[in-house]
Protein backbone atom coordinates (compact mmCIF):
# COMPACT_ATOMS: atom_id res chain seq x y z
CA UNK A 1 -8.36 -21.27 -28.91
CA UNK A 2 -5.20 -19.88 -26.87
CA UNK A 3 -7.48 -17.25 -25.19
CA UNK A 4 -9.38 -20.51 -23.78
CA UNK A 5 -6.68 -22.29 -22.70
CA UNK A 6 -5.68 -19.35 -21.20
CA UNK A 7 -8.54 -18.51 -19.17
CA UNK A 8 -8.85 -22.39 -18.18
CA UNK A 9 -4.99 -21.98 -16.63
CA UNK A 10 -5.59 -19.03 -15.26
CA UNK A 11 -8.55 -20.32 -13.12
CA UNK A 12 -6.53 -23.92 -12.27
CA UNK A 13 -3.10 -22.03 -11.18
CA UNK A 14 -5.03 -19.24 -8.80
CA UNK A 15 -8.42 -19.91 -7.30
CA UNK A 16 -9.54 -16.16 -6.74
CA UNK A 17 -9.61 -15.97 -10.40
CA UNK A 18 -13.18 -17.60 -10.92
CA UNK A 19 -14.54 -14.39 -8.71
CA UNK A 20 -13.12 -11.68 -11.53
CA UNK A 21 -14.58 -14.07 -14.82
CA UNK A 22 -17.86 -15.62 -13.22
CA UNK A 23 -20.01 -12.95 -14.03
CA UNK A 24 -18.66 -12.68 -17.70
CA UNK A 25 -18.21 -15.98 -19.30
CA UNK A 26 -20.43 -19.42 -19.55
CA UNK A 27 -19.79 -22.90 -20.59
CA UNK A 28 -21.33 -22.44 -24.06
CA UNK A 29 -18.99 -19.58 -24.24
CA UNK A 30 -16.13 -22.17 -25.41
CA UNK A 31 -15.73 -23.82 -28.65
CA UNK A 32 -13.91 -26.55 -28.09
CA UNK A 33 -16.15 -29.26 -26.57
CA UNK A 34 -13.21 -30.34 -23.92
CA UNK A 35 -12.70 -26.47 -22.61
CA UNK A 36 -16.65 -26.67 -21.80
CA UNK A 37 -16.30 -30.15 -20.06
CA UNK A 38 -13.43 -28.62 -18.34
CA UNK A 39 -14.89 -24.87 -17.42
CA UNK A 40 -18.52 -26.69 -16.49
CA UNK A 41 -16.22 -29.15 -14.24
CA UNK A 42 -14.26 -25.74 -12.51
CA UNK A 43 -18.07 -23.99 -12.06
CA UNK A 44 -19.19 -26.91 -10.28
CA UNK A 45 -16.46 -27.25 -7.68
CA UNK A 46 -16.33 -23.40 -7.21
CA UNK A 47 -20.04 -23.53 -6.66
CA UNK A 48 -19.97 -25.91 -3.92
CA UNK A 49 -16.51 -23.77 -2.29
CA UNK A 50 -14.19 -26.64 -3.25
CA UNK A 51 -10.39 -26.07 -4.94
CA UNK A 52 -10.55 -26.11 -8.47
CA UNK A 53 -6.68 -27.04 -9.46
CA UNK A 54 -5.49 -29.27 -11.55
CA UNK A 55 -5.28 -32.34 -8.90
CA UNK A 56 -9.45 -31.50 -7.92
CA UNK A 57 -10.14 -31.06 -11.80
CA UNK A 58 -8.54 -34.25 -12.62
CA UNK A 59 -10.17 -36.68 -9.93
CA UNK A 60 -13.69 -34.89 -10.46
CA UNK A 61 -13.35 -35.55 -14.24
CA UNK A 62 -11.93 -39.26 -13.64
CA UNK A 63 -14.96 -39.50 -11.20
CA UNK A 64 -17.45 -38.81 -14.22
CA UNK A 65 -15.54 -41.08 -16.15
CA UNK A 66 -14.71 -37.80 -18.83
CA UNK A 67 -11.38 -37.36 -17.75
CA UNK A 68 -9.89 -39.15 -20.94
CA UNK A 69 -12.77 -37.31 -23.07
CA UNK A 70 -10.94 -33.67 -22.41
CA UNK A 71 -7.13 -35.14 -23.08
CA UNK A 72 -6.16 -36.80 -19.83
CA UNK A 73 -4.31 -35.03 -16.96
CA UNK A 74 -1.29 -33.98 -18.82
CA UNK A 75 -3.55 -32.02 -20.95
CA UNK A 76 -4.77 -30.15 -17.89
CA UNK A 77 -1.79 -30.13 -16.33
CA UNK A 78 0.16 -28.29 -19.99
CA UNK A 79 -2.42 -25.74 -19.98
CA UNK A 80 -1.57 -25.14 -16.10
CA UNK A 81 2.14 -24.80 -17.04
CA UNK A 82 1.72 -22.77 -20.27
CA UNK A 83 -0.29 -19.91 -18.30
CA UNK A 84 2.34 -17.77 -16.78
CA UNK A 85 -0.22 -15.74 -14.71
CA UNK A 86 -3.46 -15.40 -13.82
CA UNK A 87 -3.79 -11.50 -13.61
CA UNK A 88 -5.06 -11.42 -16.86
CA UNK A 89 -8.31 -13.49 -16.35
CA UNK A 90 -10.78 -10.76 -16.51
CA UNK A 91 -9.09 -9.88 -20.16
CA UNK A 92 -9.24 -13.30 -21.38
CA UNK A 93 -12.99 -14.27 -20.24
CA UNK A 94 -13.58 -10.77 -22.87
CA UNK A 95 -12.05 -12.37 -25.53
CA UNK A 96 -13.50 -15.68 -25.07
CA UNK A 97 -17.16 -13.90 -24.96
CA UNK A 98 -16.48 -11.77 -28.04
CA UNK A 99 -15.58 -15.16 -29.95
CA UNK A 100 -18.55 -16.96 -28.98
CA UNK A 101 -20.66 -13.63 -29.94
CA UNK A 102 -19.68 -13.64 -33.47
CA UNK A 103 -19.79 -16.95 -33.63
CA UNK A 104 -23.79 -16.73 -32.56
CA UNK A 105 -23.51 -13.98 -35.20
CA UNK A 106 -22.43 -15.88 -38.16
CA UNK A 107 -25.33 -18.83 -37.59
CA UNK A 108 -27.90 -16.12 -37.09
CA UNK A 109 -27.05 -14.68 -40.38
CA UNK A 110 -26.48 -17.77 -42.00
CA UNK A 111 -30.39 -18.95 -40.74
CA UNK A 112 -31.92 -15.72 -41.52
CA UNK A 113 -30.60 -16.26 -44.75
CA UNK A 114 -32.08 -19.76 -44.99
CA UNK A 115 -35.35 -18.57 -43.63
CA UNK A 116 -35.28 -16.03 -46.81
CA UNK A 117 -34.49 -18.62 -48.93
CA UNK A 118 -37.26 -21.36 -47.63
CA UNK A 119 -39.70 -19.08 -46.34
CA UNK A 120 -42.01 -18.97 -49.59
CA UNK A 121 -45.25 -17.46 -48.59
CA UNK A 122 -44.17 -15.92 -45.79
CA UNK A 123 -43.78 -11.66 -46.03
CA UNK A 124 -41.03 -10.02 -45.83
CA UNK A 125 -42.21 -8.00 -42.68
CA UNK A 126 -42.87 -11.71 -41.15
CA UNK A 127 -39.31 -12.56 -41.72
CA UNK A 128 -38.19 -8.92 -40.21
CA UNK A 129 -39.73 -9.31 -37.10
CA UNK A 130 -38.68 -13.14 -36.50
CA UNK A 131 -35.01 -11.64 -37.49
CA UNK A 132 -35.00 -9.11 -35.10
CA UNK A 133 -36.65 -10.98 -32.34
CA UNK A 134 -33.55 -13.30 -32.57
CA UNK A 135 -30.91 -10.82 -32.82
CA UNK A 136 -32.88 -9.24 -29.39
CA UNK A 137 -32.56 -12.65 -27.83
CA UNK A 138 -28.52 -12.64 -29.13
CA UNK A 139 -27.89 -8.79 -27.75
CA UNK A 140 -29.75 -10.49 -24.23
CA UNK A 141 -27.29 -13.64 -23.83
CA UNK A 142 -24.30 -11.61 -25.99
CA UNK A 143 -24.42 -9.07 -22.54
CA UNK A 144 -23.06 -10.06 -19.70
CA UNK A 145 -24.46 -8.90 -16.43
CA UNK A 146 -23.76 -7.28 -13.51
CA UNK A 147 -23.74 -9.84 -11.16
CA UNK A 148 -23.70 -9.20 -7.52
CA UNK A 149 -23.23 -5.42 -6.52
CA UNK A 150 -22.33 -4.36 -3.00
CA UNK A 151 -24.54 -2.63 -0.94
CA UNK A 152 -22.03 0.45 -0.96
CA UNK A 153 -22.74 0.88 -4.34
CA UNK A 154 -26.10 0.55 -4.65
CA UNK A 155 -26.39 3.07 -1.38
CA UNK A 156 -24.56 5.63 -3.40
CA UNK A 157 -26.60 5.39 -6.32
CA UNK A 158 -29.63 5.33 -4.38
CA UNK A 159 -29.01 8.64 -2.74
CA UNK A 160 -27.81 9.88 -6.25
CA UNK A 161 -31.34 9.30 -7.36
CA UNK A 162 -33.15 10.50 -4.45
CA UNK A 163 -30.62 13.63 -5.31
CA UNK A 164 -31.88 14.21 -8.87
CA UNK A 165 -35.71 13.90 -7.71
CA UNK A 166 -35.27 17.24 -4.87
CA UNK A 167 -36.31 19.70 -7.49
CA UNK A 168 -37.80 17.77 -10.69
CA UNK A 169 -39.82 14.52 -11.23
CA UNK A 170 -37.14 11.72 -11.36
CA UNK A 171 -40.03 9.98 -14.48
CA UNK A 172 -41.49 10.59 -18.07
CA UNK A 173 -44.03 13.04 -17.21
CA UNK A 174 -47.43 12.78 -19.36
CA UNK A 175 -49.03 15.99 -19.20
CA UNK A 176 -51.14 15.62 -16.48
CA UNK A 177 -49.96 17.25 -13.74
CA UNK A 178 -52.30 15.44 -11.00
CA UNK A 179 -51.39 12.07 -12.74
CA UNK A 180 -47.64 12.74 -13.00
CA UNK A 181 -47.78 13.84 -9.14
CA UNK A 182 -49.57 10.82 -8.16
CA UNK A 183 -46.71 8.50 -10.17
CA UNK A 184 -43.97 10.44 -9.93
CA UNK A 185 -43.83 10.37 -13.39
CA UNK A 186 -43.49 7.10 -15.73
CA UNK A 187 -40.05 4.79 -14.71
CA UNK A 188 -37.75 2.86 -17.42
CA UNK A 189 -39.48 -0.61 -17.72
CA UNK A 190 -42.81 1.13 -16.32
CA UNK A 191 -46.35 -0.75 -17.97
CA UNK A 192 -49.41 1.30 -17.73
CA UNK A 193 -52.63 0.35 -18.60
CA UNK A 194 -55.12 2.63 -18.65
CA UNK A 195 -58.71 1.04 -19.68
CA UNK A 196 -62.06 2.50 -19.96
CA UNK A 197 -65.49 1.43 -21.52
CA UNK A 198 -65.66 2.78 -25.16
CA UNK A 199 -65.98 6.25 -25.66
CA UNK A 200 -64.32 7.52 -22.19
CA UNK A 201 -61.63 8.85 -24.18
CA UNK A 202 -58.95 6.47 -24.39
CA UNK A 203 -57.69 7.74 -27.55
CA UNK A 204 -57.97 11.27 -27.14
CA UNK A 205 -56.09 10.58 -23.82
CA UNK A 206 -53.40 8.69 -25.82
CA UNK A 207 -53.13 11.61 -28.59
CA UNK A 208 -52.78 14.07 -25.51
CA UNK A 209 -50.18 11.92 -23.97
CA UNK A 210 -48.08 11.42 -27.55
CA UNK A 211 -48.70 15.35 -28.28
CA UNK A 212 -47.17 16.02 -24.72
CA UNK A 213 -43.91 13.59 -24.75
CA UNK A 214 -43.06 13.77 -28.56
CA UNK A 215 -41.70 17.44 -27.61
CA UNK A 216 -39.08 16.15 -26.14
CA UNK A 217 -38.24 12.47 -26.39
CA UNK A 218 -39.16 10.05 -29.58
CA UNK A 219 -42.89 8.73 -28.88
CA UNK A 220 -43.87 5.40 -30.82
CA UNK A 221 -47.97 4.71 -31.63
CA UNK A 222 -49.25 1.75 -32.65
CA UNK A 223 -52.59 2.01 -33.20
CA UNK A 224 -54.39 -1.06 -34.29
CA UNK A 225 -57.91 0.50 -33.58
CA UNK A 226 -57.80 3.50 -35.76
CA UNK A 227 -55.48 4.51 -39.19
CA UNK A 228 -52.77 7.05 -38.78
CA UNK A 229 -54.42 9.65 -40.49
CA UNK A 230 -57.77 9.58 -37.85
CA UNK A 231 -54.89 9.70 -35.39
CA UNK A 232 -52.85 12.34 -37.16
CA UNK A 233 -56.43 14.66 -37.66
CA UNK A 234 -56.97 13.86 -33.72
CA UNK A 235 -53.49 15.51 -33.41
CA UNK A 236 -53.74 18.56 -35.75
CA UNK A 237 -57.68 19.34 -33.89
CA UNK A 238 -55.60 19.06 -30.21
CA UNK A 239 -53.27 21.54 -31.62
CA UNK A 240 -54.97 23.93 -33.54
CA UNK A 241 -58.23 23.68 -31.45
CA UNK A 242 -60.49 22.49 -34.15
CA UNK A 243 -63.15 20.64 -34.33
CA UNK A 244 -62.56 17.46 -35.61
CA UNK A 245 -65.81 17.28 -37.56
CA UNK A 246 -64.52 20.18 -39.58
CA UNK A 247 -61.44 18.54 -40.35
CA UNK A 248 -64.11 15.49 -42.08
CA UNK A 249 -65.31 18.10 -44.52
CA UNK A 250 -62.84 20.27 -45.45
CA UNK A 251 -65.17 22.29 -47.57
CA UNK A 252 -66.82 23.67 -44.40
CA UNK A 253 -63.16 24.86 -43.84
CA UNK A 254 -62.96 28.89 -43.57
CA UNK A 255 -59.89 31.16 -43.95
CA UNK A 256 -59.97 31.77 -39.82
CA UNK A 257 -59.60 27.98 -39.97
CA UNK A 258 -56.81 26.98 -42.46
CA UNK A 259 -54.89 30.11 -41.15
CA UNK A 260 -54.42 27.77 -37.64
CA UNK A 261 -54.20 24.82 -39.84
CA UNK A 262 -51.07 25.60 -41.25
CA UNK A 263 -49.25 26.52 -37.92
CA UNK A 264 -50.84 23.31 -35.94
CA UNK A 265 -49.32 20.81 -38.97
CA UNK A 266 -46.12 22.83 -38.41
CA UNK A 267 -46.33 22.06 -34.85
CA UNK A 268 -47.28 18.34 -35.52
CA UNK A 269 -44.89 17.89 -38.70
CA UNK A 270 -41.77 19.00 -35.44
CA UNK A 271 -43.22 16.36 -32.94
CA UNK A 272 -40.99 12.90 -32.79
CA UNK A 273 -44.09 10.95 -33.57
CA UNK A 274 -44.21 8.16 -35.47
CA UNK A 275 -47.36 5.93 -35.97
CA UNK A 276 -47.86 2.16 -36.76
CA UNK A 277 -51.53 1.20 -37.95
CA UNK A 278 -50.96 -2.39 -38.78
CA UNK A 279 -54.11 -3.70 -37.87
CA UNK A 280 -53.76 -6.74 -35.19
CA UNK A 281 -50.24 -6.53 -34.63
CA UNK A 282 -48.33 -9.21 -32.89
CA UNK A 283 -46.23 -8.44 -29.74
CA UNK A 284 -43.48 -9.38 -32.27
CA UNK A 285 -44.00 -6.62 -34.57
CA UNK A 286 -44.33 -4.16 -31.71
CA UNK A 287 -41.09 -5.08 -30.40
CA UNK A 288 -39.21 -5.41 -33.71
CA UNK A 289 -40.87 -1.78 -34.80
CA UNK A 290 -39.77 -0.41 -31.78
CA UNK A 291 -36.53 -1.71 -31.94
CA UNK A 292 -36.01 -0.23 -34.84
CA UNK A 293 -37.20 3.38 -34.12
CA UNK A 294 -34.99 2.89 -30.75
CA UNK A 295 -31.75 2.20 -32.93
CA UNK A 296 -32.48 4.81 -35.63
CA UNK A 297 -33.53 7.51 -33.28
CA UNK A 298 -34.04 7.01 -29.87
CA UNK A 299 -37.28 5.76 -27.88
CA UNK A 300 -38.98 7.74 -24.83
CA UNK A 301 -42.29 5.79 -24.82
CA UNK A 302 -44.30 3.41 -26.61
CA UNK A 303 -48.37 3.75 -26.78
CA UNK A 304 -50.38 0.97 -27.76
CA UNK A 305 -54.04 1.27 -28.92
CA UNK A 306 -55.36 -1.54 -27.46
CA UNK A 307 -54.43 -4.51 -25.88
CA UNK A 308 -57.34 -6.88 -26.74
CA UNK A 309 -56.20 -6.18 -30.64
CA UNK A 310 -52.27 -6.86 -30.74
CA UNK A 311 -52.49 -10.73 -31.35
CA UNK A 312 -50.41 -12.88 -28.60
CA UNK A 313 -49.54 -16.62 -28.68
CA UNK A 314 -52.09 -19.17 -26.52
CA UNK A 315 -54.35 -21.67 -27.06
CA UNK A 316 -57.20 -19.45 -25.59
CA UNK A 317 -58.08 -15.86 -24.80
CA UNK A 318 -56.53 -15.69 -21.37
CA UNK A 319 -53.30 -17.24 -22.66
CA UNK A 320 -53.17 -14.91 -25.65
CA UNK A 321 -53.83 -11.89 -23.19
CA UNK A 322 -51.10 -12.92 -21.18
CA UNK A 323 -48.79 -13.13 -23.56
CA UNK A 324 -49.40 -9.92 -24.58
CA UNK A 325 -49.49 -8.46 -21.60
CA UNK A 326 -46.15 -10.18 -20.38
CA UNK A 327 -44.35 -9.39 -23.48
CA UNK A 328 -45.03 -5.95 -23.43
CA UNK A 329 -43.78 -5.47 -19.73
CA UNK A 330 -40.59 -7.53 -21.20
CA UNK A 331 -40.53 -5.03 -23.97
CA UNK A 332 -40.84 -1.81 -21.73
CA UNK A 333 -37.83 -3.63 -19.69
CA UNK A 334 -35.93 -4.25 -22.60
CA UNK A 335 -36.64 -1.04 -24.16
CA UNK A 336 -35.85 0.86 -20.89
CA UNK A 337 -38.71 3.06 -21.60
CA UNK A 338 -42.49 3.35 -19.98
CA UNK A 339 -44.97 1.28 -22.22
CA UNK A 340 -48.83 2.60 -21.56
CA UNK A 341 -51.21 -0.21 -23.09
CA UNK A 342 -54.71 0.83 -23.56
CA UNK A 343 -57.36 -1.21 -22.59
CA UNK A 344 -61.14 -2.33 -22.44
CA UNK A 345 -63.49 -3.02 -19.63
CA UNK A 346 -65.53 -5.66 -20.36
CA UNK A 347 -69.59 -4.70 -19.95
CA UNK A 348 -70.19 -6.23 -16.70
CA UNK A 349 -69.73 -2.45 -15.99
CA UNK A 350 -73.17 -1.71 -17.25
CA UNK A 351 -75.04 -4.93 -15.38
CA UNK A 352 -74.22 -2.42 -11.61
CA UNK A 353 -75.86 0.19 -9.84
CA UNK A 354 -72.17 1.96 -9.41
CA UNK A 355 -70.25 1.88 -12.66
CA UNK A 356 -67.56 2.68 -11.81
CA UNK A 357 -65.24 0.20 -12.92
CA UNK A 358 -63.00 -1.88 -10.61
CA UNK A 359 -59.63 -4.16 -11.86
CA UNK A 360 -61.50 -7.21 -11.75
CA UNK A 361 -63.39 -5.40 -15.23
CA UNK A 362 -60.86 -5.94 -17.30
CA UNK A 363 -61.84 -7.35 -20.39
CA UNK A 364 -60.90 -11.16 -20.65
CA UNK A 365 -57.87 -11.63 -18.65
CA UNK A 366 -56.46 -10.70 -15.27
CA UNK A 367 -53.49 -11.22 -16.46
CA UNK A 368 -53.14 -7.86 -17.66
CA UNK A 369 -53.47 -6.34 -14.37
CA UNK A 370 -50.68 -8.96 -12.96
CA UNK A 371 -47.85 -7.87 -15.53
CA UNK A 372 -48.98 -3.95 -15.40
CA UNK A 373 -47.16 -2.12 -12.90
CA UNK A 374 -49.88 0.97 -13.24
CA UNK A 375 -53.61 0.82 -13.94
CA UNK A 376 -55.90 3.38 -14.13
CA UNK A 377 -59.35 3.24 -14.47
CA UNK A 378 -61.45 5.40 -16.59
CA UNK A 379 -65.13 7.06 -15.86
CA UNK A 380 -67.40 9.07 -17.28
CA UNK A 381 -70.85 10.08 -15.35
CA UNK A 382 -71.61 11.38 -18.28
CA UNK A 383 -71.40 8.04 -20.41
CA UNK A 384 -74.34 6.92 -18.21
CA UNK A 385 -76.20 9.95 -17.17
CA UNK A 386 -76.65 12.25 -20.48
CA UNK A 387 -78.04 15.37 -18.75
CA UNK A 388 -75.25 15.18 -16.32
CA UNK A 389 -74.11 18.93 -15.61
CA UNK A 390 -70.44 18.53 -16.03
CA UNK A 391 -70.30 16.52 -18.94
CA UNK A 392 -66.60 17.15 -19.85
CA UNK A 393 -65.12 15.61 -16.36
CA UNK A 394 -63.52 12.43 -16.88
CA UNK A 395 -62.20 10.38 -13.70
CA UNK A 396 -58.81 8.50 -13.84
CA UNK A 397 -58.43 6.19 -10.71
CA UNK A 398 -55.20 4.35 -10.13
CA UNK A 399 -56.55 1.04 -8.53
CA UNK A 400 -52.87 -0.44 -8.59
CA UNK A 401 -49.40 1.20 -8.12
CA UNK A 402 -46.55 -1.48 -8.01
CA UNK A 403 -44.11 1.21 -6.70
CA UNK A 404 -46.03 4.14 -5.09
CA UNK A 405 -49.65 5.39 -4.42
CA UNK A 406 -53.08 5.07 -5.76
CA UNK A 407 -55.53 7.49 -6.08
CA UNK A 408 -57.72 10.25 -8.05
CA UNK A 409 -56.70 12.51 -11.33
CA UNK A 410 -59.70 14.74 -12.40
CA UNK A 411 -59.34 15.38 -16.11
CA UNK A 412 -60.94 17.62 -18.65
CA UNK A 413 -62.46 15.45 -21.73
CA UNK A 414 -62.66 17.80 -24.86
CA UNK A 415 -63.92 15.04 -27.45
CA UNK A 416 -64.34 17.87 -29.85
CA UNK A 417 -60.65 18.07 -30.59
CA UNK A 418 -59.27 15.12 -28.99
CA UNK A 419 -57.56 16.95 -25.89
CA UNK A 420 -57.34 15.73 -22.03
CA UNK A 421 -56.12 18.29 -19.53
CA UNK A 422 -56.06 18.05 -15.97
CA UNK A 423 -59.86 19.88 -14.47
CA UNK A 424 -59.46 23.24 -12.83
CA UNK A 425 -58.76 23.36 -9.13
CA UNK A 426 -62.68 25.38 -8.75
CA UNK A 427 -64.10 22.51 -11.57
CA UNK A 428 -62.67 19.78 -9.02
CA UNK A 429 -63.96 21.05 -6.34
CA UNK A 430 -67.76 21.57 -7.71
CA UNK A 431 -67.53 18.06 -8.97
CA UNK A 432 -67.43 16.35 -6.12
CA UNK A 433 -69.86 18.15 -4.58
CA UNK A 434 -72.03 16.71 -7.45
CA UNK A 435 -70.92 13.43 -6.77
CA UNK A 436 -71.38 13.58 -3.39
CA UNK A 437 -75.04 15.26 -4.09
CA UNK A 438 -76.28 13.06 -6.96
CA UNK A 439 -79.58 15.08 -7.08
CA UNK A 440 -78.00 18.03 -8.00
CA UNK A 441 -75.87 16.35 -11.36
CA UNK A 442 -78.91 17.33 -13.51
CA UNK A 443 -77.62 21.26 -12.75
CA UNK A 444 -75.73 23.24 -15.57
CA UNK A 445 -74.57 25.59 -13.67
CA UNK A 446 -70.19 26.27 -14.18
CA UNK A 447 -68.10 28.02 -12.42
């Protein structure tokens, strides 16, 4: 307890001390249950700009009728006298924060161990994810933050950023070069929904997207529609170009074929991929999976396949939604890493004479949209118009950009082996003069 009595004589004997510890230690910091009367007692007159010495202390205390409680005045007054300087405030306020840390430490493992112990009937992965969701919550309150930062600072680092973005997107680029123009690529803490009737190509878009990132940076799936090995065939057909239906029936399989199989599951074997089918997964196991994958080796991204399937807390749809929704934009902020949620338009779609789908679409909650800090919008003519000439176009429209602008991506929809690219410049162009000339969608002509 020295380094508390410490810190508590250092702030009594010099009042510019409370500026170098406030941002670093709390009341429940302390142990003793006098050193929090007294620090909670300091914090209160500093707050309102009043002297906190041992005189102010004293009378305040005596005011609250506490001052006997915490060992009288000549308590206060020793651990004035026995602090020979305040200098080292900043040092002690560290040492009283690392105490209470492992003390938090010890009575988390001594509950998980209870909970292992008690918890009959419960799995062991139920018991993982509750554990790490607590040690999270300990990391969050063991960290102190930063506190108030001058405007010097944050000046510098501003122009250091607008610095690093002259020659090269600043964000986690996708793939899609009209998308990751439009964004600026994908920010730390970044959600993105992207949501789309079904068979738009949500998860061919998010098998694009993972094939794209997990080149460079860890990519976590979790993929409650579909089981990792649909998603892993959707990969091997976007990298060796082959037809997914081929890849059903292997025995229609001919040499040409299994002589690009091998160098696609090469390819896909390399990517930093890792998938999680658990079927209705809880915003808990998401973050406690990707946790995990963060600690053991690194996190760039997290996809999730789709929202309306990872189970949230509520006591109806639109509560459960927003917890979801909320939780994974506190996940993408505790992760530091984008987090693109897919998503489904509820049919209200199909009851219009235009389609296309607008935010207010979103299938049971508008809550998504409020925590999202990207949506886009997906649309197929094709979906509603079979003998529609360009039946590979698929539209992406940002409707909402938090940070930056909204507008248009054009992308190329190859359903046959699961691949999204971004249309042709000549392909745009003829597109929508299709749109614009609905009479004319029933042409086949390409350029």
């Amino acid at each position: 307890m020295a380094a508390e009595q410490a810190l508590l004589g250092s702030l009594l004997i010099d009042h510019t001390a409370w500026a170098r510890i406030s941002g670093i230690v709390r009341a429940s910091d302390f142990f003793r249950p006098d050193h929090r009367e007294i620090f909670e007692t300091i914090t209160g007159l500093a707050g309102r700009g009043q002297a906190h010495d041992v005189l102010t202390v004293s009378e305040c205390l005596r005011s609250a009728g506490r001052l006997e409680a915490v060992g009288g005045q000549a308590y206060l007054s020793q651990i004035a006298r026995d602090t020979s300087t305040a200098a080292n405030a900043g040092a002690y306020a560290q040492i009283v924060r690392d105490y209470s840390a492992k003390r938090a430490l010890a009575s988390f493992a001594a509950d998980t161990e209870r909970s292992l112990v008690e918890g009959r009937g419960r799995s062991a992965d139920e018991l993982i994810a509750e554990a790490t969701e607590r040690l999270l919550a300990l990391q969050t309150t063991a960290r102190a933050g930063k506190g108030l930062v001058s405007s010097e600072d944050l000046a510098r680092e501003l122009i250091d950023d607008l610095d690093s973005r002259r020659d090269r997107s600043k964000g986690l680029e996708i793939g899609l070069a009209d998308f990751d123009a439009l964004t600026c690529g994908l920010e730390p803490g970044d959600l993105v929904v992207i949501a789309g009737r079904p068979g738009m190509g949500k998860t061919a878009l998010l098998v694009s997207i993972g094939a794209h990132v997990s080149q460079h940076q860890p990519v976590a799936v979790f993929s409650a529609e579909m089981s990792s090995r649909q998603l892993m065939r959707r990969g091997l057909a976007l990298l060796g170009g082959i037809i997914q239906g081929k890849l059903r029936r292997a025995s229609v399989l001919t040499d040409e074929d299994w002589s690009v199989i091998g160098p696609a599951a090469t390819q896909l074997a390399r990517r930093r991929f890792w998938v999680d089918d658990t079927a209705l997964p809880s915003v808990t196991h998401i973050r406690a999976e990707s946790l995990a994958l963060k600690a053991r080796a690194g996190l760039g991204l997290v996809l999730v396949d789709y929202v309306q399937l990872v189970e949230g807390r509520g006591a109806n749809r639109y509560e459960q939604l927003r917890d979801v929704a909320y939780g994974c934009k506190a996940l993408a902020k505790d992760l530091a890493v984008p987090v693109i949620l897919l998503a489904q338009l509820n049919r209200d779609v199909e009851s219009r004479v235009d389609k296309r789908p607008h935010l207010s679409d979103l299938r049971d909650s508008g809550a998504i949209e409020e925590a999202a800090d990207i949506v886009g919008l997906l649309y197929s003519e094709a979906y509603y118009t079979p003998d529609f000439g360009m039946p590979y176009v698929l539209e992406c429209r940002i409707d909402k950009h938090r940070n930056g602008e909204r507008g248009e991506c054009l992308w190329r929809f190859d359903g046959a082996c699961s691949r999204v690219t971004v249309l042709e410049e000549g392909a745009r162009a003829q597109y929508r003069l299709r749109r614009a000339n609905p009479r004319r969608s029933g042409s086949t002509n390409e350029l």
